[in-house]
N, C-alpha and C. Protein backbone atom coordinates (compact mmCIF):
# COMPACT_ATOMS: atom_id res chain seq x y z
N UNK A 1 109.58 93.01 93.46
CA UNK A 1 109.06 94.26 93.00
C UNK A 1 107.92 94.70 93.92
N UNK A 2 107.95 95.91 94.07
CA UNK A 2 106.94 96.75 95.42
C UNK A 2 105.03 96.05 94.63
N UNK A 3 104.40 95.93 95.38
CA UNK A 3 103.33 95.39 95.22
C UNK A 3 102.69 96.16 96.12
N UNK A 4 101.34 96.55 95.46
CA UNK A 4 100.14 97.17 96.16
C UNK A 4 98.87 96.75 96.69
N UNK A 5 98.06 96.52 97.71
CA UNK A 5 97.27 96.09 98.02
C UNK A 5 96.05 97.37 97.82
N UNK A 6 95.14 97.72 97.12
CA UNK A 6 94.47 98.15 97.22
C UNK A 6 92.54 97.79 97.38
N UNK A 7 91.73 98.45 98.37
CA UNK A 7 90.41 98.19 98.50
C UNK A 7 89.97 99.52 98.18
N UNK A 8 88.64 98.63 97.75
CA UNK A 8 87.89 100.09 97.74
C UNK A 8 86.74 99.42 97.99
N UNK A 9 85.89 100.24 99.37
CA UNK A 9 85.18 100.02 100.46
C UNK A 9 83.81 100.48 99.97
N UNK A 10 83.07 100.07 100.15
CA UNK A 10 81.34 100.99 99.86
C UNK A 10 80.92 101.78 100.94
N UNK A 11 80.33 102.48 101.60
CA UNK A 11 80.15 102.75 102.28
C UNK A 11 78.89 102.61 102.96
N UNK A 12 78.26 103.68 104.10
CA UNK A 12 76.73 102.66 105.05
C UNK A 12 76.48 104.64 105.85
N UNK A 13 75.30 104.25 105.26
CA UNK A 13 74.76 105.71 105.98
C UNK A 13 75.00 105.63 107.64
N UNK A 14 75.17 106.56 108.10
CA UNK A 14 75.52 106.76 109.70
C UNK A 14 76.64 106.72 110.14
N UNK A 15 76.96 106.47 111.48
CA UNK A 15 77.97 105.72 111.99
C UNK A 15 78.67 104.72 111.68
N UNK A 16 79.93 104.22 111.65
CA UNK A 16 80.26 102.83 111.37
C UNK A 16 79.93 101.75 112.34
N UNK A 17 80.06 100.57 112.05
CA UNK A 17 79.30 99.93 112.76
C UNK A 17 80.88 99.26 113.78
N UNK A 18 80.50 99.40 114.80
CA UNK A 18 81.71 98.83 115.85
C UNK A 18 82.55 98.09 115.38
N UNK A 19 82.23 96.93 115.38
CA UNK A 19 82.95 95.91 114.13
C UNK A 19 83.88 96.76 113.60
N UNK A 20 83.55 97.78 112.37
CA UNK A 20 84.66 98.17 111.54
C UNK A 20 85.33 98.76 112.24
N UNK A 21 85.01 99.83 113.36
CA UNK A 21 85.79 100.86 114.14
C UNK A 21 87.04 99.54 114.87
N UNK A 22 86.80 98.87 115.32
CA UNK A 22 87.71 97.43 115.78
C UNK A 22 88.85 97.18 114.63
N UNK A 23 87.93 96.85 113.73
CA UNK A 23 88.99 96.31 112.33
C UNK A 23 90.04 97.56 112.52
N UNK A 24 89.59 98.92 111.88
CA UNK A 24 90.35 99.77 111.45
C UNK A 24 91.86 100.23 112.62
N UNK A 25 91.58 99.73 114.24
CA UNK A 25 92.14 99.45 115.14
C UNK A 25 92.82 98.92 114.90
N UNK A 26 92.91 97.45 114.29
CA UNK A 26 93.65 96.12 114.35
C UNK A 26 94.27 96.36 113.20
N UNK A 27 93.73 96.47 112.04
CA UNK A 27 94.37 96.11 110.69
C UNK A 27 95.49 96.48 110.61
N UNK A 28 96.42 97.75 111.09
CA UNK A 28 98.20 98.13 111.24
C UNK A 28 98.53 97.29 111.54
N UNK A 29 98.10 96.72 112.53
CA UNK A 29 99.34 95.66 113.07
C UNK A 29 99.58 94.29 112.49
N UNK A 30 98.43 94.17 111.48
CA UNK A 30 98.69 92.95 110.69
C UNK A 30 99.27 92.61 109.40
N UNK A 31 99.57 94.33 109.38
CA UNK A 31 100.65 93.57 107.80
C UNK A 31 101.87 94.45 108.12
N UNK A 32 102.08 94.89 108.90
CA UNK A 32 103.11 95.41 109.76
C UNK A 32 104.23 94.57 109.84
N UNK A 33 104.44 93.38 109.68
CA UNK A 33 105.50 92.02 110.06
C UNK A 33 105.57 91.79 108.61
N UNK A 34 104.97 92.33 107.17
CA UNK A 34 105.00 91.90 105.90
C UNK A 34 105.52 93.05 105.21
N UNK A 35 106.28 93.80 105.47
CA UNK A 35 106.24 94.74 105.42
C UNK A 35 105.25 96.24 104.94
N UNK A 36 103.89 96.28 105.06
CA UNK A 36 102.84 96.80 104.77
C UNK A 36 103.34 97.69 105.16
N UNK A 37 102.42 99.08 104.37
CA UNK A 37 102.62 100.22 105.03
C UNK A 37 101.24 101.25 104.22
N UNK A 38 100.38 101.77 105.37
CA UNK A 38 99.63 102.59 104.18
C UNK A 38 100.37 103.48 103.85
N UNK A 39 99.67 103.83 102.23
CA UNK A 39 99.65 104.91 101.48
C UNK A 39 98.76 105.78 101.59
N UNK A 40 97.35 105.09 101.48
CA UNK A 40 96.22 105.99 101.34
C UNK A 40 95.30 105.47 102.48
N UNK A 41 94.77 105.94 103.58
CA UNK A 41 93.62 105.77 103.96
C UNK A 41 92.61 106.97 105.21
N UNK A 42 91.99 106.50 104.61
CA UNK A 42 90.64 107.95 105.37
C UNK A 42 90.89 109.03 104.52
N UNK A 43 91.19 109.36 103.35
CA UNK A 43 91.39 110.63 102.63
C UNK A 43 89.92 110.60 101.70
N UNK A 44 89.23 111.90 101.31
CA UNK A 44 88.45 111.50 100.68
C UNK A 44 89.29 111.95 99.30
N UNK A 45 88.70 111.35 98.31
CA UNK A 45 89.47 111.66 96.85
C UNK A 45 88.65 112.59 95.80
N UNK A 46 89.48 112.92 95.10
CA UNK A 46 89.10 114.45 94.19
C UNK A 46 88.61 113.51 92.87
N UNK A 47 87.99 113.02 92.22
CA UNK A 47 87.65 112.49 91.39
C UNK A 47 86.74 113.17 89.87
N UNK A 48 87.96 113.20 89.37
CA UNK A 48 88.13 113.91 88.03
C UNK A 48 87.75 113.45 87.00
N UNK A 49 87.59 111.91 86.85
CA UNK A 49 86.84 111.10 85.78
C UNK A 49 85.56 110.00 86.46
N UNK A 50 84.84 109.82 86.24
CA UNK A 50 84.06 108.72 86.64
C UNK A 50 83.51 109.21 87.55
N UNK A 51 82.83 108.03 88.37
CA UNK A 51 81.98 108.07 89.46
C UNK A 51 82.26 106.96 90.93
N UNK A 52 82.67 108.03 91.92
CA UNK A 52 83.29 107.66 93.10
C UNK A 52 82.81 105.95 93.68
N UNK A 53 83.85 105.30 93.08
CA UNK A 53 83.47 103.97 93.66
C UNK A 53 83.20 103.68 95.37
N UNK A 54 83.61 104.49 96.31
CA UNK A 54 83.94 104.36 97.41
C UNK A 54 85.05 104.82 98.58
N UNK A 55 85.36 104.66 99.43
CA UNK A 55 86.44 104.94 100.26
C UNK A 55 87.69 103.99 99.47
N UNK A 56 88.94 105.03 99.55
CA UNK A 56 90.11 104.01 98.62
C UNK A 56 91.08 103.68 99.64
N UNK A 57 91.71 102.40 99.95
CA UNK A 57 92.65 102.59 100.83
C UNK A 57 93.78 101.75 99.65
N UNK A 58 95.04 101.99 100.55
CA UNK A 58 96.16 101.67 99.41
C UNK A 58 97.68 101.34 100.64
N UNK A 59 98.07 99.73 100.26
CA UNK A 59 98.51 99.91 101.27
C UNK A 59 99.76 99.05 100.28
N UNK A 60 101.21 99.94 100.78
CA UNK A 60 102.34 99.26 99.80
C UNK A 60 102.80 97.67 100.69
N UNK A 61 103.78 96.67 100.32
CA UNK A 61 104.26 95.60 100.53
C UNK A 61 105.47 95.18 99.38
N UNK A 62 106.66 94.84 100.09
CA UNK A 62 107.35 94.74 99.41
C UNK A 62 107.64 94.08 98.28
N UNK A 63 106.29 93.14 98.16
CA UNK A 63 106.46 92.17 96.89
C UNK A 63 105.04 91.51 96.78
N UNK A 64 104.65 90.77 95.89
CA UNK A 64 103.59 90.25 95.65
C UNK A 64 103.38 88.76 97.09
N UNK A 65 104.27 88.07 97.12
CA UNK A 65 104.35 87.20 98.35
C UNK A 65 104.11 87.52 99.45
N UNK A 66 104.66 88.86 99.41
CA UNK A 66 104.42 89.48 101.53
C UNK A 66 102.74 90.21 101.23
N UNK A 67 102.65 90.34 100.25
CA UNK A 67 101.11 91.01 100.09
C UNK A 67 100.13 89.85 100.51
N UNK A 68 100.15 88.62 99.65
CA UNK A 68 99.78 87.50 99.87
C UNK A 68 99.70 86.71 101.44
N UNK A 69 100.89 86.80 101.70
CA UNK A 69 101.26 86.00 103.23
C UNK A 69 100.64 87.06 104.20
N UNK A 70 100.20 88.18 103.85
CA UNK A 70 99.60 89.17 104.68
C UNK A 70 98.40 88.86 104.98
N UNK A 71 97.83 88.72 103.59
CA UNK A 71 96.39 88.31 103.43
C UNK A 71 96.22 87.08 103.91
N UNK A 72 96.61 85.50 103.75
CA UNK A 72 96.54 84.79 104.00
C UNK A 72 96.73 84.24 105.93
N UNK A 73 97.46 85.44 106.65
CA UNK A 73 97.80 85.09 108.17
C UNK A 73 96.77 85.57 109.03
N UNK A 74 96.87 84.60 109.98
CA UNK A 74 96.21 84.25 111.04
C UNK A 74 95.36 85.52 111.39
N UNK A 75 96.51 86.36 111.88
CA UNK A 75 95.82 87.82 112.40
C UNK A 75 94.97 88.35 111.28
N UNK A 76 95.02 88.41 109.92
CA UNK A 76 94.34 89.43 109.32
C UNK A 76 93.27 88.44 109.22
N UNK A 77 93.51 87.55 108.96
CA UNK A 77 91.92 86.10 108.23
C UNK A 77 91.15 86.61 110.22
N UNK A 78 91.66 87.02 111.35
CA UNK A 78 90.99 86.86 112.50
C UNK A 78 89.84 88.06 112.62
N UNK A 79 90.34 89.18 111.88
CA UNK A 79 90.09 90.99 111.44
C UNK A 79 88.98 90.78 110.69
N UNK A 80 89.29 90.24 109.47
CA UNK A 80 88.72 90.35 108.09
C UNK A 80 87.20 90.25 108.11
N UNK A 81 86.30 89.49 109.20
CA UNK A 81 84.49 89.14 109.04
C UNK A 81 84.59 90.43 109.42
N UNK A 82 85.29 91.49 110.78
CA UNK A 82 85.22 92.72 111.25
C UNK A 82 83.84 93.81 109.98
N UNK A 83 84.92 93.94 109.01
CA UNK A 83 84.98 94.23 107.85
C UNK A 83 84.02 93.98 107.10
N UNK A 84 84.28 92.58 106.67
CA UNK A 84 83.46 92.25 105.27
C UNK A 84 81.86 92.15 106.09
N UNK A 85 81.64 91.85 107.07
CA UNK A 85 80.12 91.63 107.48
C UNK A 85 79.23 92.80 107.75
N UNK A 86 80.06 94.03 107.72
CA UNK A 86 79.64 95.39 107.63
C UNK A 86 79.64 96.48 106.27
N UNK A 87 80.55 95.76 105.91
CA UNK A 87 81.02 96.81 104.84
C UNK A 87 81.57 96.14 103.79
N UNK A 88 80.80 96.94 102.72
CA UNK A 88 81.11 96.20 101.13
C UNK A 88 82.68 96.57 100.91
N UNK A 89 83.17 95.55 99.81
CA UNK A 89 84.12 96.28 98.81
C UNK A 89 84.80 95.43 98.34
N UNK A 90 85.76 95.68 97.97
CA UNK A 90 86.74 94.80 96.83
C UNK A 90 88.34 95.05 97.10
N UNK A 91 88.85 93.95 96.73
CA UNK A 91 90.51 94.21 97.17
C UNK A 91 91.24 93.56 96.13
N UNK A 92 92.49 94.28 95.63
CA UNK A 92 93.06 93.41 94.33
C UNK A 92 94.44 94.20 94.63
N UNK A 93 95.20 93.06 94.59
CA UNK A 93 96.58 93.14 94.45
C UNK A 93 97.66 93.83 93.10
N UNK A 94 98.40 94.41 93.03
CA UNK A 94 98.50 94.93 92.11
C UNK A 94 100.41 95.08 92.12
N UNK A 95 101.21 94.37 91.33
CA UNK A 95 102.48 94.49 91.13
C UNK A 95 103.14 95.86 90.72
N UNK A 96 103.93 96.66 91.15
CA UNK A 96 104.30 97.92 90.33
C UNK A 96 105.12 97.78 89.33
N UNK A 97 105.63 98.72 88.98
CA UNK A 97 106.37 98.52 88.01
C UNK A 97 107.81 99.13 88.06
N UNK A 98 109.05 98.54 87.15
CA UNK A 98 110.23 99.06 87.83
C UNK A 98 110.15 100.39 87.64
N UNK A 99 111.32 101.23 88.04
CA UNK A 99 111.32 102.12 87.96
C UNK A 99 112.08 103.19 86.87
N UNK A 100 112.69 102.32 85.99
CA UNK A 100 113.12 102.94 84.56
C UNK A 100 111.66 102.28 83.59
N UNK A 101 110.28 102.33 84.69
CA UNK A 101 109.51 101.94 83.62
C UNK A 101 109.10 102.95 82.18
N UNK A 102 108.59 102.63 80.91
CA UNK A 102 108.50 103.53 80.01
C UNK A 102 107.61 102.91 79.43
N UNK A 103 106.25 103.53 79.40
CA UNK A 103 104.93 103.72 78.89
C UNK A 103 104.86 102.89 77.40
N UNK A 104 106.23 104.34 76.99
CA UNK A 104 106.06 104.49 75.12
C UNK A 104 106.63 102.77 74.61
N UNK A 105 107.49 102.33 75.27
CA UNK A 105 108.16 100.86 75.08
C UNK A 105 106.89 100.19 75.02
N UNK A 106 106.04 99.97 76.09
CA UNK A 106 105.02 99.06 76.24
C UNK A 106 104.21 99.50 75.44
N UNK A 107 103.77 100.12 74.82
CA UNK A 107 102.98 100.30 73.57
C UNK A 107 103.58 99.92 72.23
N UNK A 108 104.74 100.01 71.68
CA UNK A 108 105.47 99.73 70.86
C UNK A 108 105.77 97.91 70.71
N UNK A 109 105.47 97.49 72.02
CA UNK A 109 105.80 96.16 72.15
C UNK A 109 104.32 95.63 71.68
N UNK A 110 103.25 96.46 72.26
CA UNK A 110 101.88 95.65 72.18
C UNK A 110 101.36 95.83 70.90
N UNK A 111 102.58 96.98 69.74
CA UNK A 111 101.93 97.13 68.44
C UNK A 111 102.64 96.12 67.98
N UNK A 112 103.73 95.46 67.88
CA UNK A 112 104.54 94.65 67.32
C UNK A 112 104.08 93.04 67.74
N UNK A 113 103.03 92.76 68.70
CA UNK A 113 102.48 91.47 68.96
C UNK A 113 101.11 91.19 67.64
């Protein structure tokens, strides 16, 4: 089932700091072989409820394993200080759901538990 990798980045008054401009270079090509692909990144977002956590990036993978084996390989663990030693944020994996999914079922199920 399609699996999502999503971060959401903090951001740093000014310029970015080299480092990240490098990462943001490199990072395609490392989940590129997992099948990665962005969805979302460099867009700023329209935010209709709440309060803007940050820059969102969103990047699909064909399954929870290739998301994983993405994260876990050589090239991205080589990227990743790029990143984290400049710039805050958070990353969480996220399974989708099929596609005859239905809302009203899963509520009906969670009243009947």
């Amino acid at each position: 089932m399609t699996a999502y990798a999503i971060a959401v980045l903090g951001t740093t008054p000014g310029a970015p700091h080299p480092d990240v401009l490098t990462y943001i270079e490199r990072v395609q090509s490392t989940f590129a072989p997992y099948g990665g692909r962005f969805l979302v990144h460099g867009k700023k977002g329209e935010w209709v409820e709440g309060e803007p956590p940050g820059g969102i990036v969103m990047v699909e993978f064909p399954d929870l394993e290739a998301a994983h084996d993405w994260y876990a390989s050589p090239a991205y663990q080589e990227i990743l200080p790029l990143r984290t030693d400049h710039l805050p944020g958070s990353l969480v994996f996220l399974e989708g759901v099929p596609e005859a999914y239905d809302a009203g079922r899963t509520a009906a199920a969670m009243r009947e538990a």
